[in-house]
Protein backbone atom coordinates (compact mmCIF):
# COMPACT_ATOMS: atom_id res chain seq x y z
CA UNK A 1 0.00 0.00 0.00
CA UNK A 2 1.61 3.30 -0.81
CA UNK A 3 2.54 5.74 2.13
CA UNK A 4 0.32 8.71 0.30
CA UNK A 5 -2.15 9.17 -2.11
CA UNK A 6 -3.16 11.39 -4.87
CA UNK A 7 -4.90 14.63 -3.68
CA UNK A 8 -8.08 13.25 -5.92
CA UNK A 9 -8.23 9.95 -4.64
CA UNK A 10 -10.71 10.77 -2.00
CA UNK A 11 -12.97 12.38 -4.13
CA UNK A 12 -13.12 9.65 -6.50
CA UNK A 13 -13.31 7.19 -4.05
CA UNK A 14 -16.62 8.90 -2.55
CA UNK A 15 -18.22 8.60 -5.65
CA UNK A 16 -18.17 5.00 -6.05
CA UNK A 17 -19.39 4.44 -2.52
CA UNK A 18 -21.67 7.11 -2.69
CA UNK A 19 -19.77 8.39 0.56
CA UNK A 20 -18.61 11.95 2.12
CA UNK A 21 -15.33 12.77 1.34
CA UNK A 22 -14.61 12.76 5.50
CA UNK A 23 -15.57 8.75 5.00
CA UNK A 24 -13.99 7.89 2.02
CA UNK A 25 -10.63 9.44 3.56
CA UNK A 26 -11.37 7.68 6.52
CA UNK A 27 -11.56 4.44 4.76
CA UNK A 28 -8.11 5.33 2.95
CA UNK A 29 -6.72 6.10 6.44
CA UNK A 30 -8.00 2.98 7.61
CA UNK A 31 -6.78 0.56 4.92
CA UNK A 32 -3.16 2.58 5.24
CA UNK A 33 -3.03 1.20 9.20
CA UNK A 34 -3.98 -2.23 8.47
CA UNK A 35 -1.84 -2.99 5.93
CA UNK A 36 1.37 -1.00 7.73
CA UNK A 37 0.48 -0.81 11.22
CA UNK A 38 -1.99 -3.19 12.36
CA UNK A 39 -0.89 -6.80 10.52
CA UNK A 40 -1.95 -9.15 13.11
CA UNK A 41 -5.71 -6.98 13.14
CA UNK A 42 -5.98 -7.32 9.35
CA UNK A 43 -4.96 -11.01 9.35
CA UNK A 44 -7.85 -11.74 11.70
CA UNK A 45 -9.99 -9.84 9.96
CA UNK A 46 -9.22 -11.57 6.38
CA UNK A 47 -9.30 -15.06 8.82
CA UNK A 48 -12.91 -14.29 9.67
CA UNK A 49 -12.06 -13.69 13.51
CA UNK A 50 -12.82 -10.18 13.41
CA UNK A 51 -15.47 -8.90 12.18
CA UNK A 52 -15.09 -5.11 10.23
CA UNK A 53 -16.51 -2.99 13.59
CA UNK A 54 -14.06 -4.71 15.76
CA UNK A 55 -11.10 -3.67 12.88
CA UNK A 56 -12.38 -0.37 13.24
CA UNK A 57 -12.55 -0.74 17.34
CA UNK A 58 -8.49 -1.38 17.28
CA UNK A 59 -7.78 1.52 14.29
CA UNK A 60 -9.10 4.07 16.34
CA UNK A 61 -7.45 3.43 18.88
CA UNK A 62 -4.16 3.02 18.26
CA UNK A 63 -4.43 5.81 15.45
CA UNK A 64 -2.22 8.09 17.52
CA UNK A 65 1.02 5.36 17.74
CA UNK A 66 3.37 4.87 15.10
CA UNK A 67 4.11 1.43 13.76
CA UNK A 68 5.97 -0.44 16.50
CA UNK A 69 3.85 1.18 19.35
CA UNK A 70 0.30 -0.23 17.21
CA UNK A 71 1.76 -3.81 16.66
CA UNK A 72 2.76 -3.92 20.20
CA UNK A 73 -0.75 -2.36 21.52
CA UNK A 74 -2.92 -5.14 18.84
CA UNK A 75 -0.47 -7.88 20.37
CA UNK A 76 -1.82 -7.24 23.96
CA UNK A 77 -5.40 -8.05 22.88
CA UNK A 78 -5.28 -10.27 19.67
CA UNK A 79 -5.31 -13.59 21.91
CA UNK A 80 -8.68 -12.64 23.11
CA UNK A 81 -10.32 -9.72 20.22
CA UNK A 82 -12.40 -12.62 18.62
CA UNK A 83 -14.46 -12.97 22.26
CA UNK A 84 -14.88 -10.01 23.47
CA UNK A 85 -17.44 -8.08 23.28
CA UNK A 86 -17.31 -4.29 21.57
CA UNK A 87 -17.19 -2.78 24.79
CA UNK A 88 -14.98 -5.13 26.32
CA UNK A 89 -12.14 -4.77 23.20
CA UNK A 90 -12.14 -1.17 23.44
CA UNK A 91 -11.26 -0.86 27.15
CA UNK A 92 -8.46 -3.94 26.45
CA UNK A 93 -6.82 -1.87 23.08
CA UNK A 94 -7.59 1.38 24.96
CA UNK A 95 -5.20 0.44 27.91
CA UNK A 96 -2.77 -1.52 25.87
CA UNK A 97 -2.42 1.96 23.71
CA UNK A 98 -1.61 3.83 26.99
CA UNK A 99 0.58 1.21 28.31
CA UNK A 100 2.80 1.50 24.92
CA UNK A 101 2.33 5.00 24.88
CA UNK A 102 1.32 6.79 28.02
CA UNK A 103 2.88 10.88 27.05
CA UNK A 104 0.72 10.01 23.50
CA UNK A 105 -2.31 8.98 25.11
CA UNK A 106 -1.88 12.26 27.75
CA UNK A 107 -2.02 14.64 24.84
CA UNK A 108 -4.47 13.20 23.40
CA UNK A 109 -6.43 12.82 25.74
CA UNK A 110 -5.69 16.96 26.71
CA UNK A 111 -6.03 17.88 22.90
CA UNK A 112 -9.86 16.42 22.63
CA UNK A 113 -10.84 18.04 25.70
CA UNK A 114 -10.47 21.55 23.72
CA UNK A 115 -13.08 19.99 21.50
CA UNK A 116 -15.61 19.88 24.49
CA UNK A 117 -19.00 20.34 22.94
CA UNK A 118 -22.59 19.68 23.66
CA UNK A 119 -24.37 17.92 20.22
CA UNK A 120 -28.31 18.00 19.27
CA UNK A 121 -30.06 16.00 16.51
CA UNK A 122 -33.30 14.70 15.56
CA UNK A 123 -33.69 11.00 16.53
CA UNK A 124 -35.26 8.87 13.86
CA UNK A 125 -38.51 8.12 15.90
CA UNK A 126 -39.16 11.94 15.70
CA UNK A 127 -37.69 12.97 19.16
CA UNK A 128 -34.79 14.18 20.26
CA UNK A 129 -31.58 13.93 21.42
CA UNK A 130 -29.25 15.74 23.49
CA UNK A 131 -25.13 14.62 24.69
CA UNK A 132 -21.91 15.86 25.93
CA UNK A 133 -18.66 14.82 24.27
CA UNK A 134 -15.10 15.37 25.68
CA UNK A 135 -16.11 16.07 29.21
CA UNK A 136 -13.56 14.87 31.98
CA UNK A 137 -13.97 11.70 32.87
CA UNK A 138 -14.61 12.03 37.02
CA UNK A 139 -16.91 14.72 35.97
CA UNK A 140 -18.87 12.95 34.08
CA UNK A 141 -19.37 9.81 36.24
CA UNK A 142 -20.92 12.49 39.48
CA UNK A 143 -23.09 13.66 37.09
CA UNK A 144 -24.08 10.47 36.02
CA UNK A 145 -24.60 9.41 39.76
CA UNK A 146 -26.46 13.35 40.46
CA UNK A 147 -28.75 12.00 37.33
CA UNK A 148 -29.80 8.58 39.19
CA UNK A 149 -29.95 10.03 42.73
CA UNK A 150 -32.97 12.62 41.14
CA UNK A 151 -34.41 9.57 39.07
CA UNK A 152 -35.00 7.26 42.52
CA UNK A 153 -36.53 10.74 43.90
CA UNK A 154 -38.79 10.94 40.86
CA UNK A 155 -39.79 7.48 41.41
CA UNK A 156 -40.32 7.70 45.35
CA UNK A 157 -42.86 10.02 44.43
CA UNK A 158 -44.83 7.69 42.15
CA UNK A 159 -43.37 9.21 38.94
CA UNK A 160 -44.38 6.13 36.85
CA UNK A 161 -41.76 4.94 33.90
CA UNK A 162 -38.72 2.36 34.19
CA UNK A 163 -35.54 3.68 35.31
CA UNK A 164 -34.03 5.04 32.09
CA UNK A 165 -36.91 7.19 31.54
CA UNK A 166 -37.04 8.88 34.95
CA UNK A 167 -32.84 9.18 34.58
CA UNK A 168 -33.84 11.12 31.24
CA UNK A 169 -37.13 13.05 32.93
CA UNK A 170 -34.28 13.72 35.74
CA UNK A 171 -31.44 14.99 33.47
CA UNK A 172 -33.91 17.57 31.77
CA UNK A 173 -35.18 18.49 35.53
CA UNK A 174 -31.60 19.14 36.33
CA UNK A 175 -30.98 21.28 33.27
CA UNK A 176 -33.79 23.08 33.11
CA UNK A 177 -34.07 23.33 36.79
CA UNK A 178 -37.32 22.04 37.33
CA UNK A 179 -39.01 18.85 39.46
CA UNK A 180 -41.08 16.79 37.96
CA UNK A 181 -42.42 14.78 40.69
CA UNK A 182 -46.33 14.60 41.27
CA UNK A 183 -47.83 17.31 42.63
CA UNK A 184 -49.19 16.37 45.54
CA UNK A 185 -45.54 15.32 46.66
CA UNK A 186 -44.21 18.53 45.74
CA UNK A 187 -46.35 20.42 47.51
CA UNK A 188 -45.24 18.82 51.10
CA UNK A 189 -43.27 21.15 51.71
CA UNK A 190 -39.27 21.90 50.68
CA UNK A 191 -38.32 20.47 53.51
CA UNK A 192 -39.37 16.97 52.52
CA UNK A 193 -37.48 17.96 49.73
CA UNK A 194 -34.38 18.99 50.38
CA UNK A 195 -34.36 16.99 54.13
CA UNK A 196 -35.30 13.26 52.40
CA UNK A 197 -33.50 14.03 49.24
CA UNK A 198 -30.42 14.61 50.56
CA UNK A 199 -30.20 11.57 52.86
CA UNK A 200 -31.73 9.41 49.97
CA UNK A 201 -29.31 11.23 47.10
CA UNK A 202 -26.17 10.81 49.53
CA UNK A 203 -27.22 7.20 50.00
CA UNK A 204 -26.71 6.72 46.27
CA UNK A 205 -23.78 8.55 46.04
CA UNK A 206 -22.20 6.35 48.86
CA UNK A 207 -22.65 3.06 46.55
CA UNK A 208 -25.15 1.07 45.71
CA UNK A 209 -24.69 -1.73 48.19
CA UNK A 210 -23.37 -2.86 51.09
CA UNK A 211 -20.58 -4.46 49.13
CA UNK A 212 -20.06 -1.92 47.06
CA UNK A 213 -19.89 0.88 49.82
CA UNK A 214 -15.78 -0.67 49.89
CA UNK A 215 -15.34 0.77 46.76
CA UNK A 216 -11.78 -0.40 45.74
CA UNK A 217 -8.95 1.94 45.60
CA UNK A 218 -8.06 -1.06 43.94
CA UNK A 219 -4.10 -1.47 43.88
CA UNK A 220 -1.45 -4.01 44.45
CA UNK A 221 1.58 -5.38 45.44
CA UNK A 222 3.35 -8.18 44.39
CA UNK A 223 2.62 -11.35 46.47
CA UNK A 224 6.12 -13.08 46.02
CA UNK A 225 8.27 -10.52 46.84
CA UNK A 226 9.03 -9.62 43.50
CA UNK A 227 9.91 -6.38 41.89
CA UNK A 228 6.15 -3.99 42.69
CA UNK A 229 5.97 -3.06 39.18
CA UNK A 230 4.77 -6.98 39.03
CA UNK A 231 1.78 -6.12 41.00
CA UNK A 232 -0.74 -3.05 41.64
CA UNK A 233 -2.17 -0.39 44.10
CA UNK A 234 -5.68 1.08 43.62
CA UNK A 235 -7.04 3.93 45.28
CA UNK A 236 -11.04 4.40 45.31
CA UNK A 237 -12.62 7.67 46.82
CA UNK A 238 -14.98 10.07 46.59
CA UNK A 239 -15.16 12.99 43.88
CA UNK A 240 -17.23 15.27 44.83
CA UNK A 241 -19.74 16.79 42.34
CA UNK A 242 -20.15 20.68 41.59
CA UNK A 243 -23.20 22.17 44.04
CA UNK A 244 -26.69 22.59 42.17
CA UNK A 245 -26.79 26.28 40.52
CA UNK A 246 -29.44 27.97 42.11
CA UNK A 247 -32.11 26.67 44.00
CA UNK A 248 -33.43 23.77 41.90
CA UNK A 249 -36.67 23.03 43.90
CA UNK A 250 -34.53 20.62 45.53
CA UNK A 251 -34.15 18.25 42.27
CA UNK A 252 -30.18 18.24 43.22
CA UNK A 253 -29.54 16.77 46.95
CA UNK A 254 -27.58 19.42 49.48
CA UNK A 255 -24.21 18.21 49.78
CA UNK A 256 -24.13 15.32 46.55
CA UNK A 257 -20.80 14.10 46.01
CA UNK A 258 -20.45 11.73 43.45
CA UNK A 259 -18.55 8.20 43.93
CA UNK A 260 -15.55 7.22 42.09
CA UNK A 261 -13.92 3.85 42.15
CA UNK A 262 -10.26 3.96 40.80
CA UNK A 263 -7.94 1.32 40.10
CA UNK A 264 -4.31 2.41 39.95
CA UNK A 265 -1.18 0.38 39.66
CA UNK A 266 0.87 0.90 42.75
CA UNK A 267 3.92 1.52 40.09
CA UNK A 268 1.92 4.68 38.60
CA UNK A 269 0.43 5.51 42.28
CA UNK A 270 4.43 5.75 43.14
CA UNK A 271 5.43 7.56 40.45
CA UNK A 272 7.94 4.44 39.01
CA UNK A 273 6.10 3.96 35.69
CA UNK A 274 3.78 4.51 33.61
CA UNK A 275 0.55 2.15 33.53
CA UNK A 276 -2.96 3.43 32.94
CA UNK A 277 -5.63 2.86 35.53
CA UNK A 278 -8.89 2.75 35.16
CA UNK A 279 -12.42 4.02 36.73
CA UNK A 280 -15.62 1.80 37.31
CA UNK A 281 -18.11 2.87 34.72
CA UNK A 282 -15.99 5.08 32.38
CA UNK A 283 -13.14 2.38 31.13
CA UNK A 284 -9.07 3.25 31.35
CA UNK A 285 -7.20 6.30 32.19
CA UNK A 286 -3.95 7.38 31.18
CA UNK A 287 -1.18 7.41 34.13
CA UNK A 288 -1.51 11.06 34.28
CA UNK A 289 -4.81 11.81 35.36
CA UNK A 290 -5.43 8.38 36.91
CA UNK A 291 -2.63 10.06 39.46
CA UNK A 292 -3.96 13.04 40.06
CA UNK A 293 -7.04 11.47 40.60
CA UNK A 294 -5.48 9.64 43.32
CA UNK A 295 -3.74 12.56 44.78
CA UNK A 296 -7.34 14.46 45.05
CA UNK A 297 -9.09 11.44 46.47
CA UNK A 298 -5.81 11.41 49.26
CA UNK A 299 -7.54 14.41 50.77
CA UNK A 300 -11.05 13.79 51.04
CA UNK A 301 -12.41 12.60 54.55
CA UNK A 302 -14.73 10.09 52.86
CA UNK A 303 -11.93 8.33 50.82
CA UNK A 304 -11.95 4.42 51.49
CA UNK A 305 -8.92 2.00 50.01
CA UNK A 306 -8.58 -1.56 48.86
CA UNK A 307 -5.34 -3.27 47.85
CA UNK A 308 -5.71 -5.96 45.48
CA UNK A 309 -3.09 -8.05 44.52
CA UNK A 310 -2.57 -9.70 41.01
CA UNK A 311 -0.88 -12.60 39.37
CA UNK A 312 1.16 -12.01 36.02
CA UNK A 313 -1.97 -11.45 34.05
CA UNK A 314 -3.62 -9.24 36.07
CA UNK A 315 -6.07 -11.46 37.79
CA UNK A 316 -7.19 -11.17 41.77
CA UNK A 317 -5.24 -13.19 43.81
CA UNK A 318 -5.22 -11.33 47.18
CA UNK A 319 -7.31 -8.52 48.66
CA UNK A 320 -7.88 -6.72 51.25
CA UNK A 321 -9.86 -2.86 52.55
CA UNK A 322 -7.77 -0.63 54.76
CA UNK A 323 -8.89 0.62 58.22
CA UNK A 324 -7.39 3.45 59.83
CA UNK A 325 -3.63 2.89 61.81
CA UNK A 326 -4.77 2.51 66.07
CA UNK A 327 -3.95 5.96 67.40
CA UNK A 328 -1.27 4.42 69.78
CA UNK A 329 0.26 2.92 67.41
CA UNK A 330 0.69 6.00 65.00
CA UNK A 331 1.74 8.03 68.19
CA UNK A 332 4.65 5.18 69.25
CA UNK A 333 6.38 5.80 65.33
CA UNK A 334 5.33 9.37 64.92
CA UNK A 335 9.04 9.47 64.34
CA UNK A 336 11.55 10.66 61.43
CA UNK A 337 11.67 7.41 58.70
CA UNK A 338 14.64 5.27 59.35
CA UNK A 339 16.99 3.98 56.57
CA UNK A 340 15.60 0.66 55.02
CA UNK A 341 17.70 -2.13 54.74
CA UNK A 342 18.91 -3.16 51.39
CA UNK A 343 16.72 -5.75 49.76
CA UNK A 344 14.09 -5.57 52.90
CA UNK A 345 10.64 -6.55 52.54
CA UNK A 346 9.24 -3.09 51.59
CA UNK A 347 8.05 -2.12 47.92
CA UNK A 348 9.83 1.18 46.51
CA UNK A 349 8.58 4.55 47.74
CA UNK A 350 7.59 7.25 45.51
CA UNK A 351 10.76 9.27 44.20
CA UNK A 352 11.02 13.00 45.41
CA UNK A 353 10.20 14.42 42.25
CA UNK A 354 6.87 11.90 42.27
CA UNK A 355 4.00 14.38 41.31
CA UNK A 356 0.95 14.61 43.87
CA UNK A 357 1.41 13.34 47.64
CA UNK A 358 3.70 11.05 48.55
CA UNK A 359 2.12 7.05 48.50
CA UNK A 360 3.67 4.33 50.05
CA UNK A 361 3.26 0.86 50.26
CA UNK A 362 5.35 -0.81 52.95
CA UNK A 363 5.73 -4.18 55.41
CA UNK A 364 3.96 -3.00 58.57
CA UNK A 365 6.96 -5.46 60.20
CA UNK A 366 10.75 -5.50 59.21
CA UNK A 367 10.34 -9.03 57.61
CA UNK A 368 7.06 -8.43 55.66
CA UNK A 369 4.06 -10.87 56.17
CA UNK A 370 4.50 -15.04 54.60
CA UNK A 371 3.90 -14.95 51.20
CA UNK A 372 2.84 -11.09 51.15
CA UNK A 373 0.04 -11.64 52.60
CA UNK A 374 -1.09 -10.50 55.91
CA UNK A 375 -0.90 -6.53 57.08
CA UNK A 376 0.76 -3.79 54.79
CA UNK A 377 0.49 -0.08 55.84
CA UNK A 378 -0.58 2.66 53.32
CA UNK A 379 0.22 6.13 53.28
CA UNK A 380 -2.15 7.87 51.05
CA UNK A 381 -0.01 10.99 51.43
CA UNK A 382 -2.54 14.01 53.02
CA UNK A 383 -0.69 15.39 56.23
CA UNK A 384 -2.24 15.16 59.00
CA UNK A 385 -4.03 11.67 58.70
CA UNK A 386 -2.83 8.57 59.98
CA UNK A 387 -1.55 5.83 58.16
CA UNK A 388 -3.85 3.12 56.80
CA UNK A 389 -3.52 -0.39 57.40
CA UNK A 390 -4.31 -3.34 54.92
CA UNK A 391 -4.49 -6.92 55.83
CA UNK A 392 -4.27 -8.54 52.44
CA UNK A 393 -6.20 -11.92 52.39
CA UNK A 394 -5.76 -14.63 49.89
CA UNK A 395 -8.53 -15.21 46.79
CA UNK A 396 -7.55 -18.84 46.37
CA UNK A 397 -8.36 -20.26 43.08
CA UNK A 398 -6.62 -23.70 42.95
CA UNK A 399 -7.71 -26.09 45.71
CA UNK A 400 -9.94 -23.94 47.72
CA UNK A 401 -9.45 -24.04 51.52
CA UNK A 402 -12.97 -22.18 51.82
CA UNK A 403 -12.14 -19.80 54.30
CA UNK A 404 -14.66 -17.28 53.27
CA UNK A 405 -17.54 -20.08 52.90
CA UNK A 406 -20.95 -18.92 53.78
CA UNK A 407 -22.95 -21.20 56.15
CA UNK A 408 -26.05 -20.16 54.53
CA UNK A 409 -27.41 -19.85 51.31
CA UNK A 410 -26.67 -15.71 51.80
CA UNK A 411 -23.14 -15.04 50.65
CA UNK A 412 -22.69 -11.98 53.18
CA UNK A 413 -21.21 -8.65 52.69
CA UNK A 414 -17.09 -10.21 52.77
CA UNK A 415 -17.66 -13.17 50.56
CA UNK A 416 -19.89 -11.25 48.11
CA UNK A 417 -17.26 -8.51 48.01
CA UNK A 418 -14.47 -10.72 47.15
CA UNK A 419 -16.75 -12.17 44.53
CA UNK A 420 -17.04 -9.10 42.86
CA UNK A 421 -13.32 -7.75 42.98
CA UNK A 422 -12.35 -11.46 41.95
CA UNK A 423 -15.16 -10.54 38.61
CA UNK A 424 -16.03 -6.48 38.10
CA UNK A 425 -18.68 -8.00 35.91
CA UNK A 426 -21.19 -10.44 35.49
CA UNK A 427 -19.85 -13.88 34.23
CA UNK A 428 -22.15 -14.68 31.69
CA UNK A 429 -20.34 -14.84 27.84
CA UNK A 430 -21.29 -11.54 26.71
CA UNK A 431 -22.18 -9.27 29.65
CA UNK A 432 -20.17 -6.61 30.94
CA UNK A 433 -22.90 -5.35 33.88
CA UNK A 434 -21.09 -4.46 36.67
CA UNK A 435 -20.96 -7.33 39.77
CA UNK A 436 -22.41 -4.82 42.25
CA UNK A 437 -25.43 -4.54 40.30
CA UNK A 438 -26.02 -8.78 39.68
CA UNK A 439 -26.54 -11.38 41.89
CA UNK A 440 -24.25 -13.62 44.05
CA UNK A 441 -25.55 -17.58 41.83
CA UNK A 442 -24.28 -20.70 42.66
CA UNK A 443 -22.50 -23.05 40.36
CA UNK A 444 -24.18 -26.05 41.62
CA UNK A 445 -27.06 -24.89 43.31
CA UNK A 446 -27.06 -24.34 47.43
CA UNK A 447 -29.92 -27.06 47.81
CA UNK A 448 -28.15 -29.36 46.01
CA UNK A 449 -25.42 -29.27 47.98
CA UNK A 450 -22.97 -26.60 46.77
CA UNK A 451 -21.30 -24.65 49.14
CA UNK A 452 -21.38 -20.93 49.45
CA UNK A 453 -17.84 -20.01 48.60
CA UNK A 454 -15.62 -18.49 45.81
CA UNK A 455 -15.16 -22.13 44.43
CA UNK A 456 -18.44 -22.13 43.78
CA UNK A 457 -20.46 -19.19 42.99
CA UNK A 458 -20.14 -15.80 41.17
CA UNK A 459 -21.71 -12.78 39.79
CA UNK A 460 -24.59 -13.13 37.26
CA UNK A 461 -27.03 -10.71 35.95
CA UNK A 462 -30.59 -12.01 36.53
CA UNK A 463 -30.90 -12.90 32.72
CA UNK A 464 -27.21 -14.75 32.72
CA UNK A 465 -28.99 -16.33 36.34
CA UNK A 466 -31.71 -17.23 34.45
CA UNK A 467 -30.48 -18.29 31.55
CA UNK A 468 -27.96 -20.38 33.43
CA UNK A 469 -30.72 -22.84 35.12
CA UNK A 470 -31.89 -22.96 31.88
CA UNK A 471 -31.89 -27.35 31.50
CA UNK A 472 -30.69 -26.57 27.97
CA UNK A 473 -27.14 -25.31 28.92
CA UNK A 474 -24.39 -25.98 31.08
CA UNK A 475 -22.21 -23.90 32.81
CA UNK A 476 -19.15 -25.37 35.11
CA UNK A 477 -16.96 -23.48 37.15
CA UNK A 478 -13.36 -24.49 36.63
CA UNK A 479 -10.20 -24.63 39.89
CA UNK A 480 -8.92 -21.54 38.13
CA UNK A 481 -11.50 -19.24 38.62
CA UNK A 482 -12.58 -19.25 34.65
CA UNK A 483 -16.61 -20.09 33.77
CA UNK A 484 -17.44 -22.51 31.31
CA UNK A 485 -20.71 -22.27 28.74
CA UNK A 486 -22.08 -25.03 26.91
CA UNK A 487 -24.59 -23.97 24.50
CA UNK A 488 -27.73 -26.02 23.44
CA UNK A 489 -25.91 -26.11 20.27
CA UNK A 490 -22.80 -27.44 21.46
CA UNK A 491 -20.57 -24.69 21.47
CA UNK A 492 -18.26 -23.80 24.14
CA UNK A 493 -17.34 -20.00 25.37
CA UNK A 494 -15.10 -19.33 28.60
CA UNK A 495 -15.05 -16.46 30.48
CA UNK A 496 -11.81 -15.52 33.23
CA UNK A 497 -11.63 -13.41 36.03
CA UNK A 498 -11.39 -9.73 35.87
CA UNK A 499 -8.21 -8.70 34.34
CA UNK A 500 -7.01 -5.18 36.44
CA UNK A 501 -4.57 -3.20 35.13
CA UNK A 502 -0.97 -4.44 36.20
């Protein structure tokens, strides 16, 4: 394929598609990458494994890396491109792209945000429709939450419509300040308003469950005392969201802050490489702002922090939430840091020059817990607040001792949360809703006999729940965490464990 093209080509190419000349030269552009670029994507594409929108899923992508960056970004995600879903290949390429290139995906990132816009256009039914584009990415998930916290209000007050309408009826009410609930609810009185609003609306913004009120700061270390680039740190906290304009006729909650789960590698959190995170509900983030997201979350009162550790491919292996250090014991080494021995137990601190506070991950003992599990101490780097400790339990998932088994049929808030940080998403073949939102399903069903424990049980959206006591198909879970689906047909598709970044 040549490097360039006539200046006409376009044009003429347009006219035999019947195509804008913006397509056409996208086509060109396309074809160009594929053929110089992207060889292992157009080989599986001519081999039938990809189909063209999953071709056009990696070319966007990796548009902004040169020719060794995009064959090492496609080679991240080839092995698995065929199975994934859409959504689930354009997180994978997304965070390969900023793990080859993390400065390229920065500026770009930084460059689209000057095209911040907000688009309107007819939908085909005859209504409309109405979207931001380019909006920062914490931003953007508040206002999602600020959205649903209004909707539940709407339907409290016997708005009737299923959830996506009142989230739309509550995104207008929110624009165009105005409260659509009934009016004999709105005419109790603002303070029903604003006083069972706000405890409802910070209710959502705290999580959706139980489990989920642990929102991971997701992050790692390495388990086997290798280097801690091998393994991760996540922080998850609170952003909050910008206060209601006004007085909306108390559609907005007083006080909303929207919450933010963030997955960081400790590496990045350190400042010793560069490895995108990623947030819950928006997909990856370059190392740059995933940072300085940590660094705001640091401050906030309301912060909470996981550490999840990872083997080589990123899966859970270990976990654990942090609680605050006891006071006496922060008091007894409220004392100037001590040289580390060479080759001690503790992973690398942050460099001076590190950007944002100063993390650390370290041993809260000179020899470091067995195995690397046990307690670590965290400093999320805000003066002033003590040090967090994290005792970092093991997910097993070859020859399950069953430490976390339920005695009931009721998985509990622990065993369910380990479920979900072991899979962010439902297990079913082709579903990426998230675990907090699906339901804790037995393999082999409790009244059969099947324990409630990680060896047996994961998340499932109630149609993958369904679908899965369906007599039709089979579904086994395998020692290594992976789930197994046997069509009626025959066929066979696997799905793994959550893959965090590493």
């Amino acid at each position: 394929m040549p490097a360039s093209w006539d200046e006409f080509t376009v044009t003429e190419l347009a006219a035999v598609l019947g195509e804008s000349r913006a397509a056409a030269e996208d086509l060109l552009d396309r074809a160009h990458d594929l053929e110089v670029k992207l060889p292992g994507t157009r080989a599986a594409f001519r081999d039938g494994i990809l189909r063209e929108s999953k071709v056009e899923i990696i070319a966007r992508a990796a548009v902004v890396l040169d020719a060794d960056e995009a064959r090492a970004a496609e080679a991240m995600v080839l092995d698995r491109a065929g199975r994934l879903t859409p959504g689930g290949l354009r997180a994978a390429i997304a965070r390969a792209v900023m793990e080859v290139a993390p400065e390229k995906a920065r500026k770009r990132r930084e460059q689209a945000a000057k095209d911040a816009r907000v688009q309107r256009w007819e939908e085909d039914s005859g209504n409309a429709a109405l979207t931001g584009r380019e909006l920062p990415p914490a931003e953007v998930l508040a206002a999602d939450q600020r959205i649903t916290a209004w909707a539940r209000q709407l339907k409290k007050a016997g708005l009737d419509g299923s959830m996506d309408e009142l989230r739309a009826r509550a995104y207008l009410d929110i624009l165009l300040d105005t409260d659509s609930r009934p009016s004999q609810d709105a005419a109790d009185g603002q303070a029903a308003a604003d006083g069972q609003a706000a405890a409802d609306g910070q209710a959502a913004a705290d999580g959706q469950d139980s489990a989920d009120g642990q929102d991971s700061a997701d992050g790692q270390d390495s388990a086997d005392g290798q280097d801690s680039a091998d393994g991760q740190a996540a922080a998850d906290g609170q952003a909050g969201g910008p206060q209601a304009a006004g007085r909306p006729a108390g559609v907005v909650p007083a006080g909303f802050a929207g919450r933010i789960n963030l997955t960081i590698p400790l590496a990045t959190l350190l400042g010793l490489a560069e490895r995108p995170g990623e947030i819950r509900g928006i997909g990856p983030i370059d190392p740059a702002l995933a940072r300085d997201l940590a660094g705001a979350a640091s401050g906030h009162p309301k912060t909470t922090w996981c550490v999840t550790v990872t083997d080589e491919q990123g899966h859970a292996i270990g976990h654990g939430c942090a609680r605050p250090e006891p006071a006496s014991h922060a008091r007894r080494q409220d004392k100037p840091d001590k040289p580390r021995q060479p080759g001690g137990p503790d992973p690398p601190r942050g460099t001076s020059d590190t950007p944002g506070p100063g993390f650390s991950f370290t041993a809260s003992s000179q020899h470091g817990p067995p195995g690397g599990h046990g307690t670590w101490k965290l400093h999320a780097g805000a003066s002033g607040q003590r040090d967090l400790l994290v005792a970092l339990d093991p997910i097993t998932t070859e020859d399950c001792d069953h430490r976390f088994q339920a005695k009931g049929h009721d998985p509990g808030v622990k065993l369910r949360h380990l479920a979900q940080i072991r899979y962010a998403t439902c297990t079913g073949p082709v579903c990426r809703r998230p675990a907090t939102t699906c339901d804790f399903e037995h393999n082999i069903p409790y009244e059969a006999g099947g324990r409630t424990c990680l060896c047996n049980g994961g998340p499932k959206c109630r149609h993958d729940h369904r679908l899965k006591q369906d007599p039709r198909w089979r579904v086994d879970q395998l020692p290594d965490g992976t789930f197994q689906w046997i069509t009626p047909s025959g066929r066979q598709y696997v799905t793994e464990p959550t893959r965090y970044p590493i």
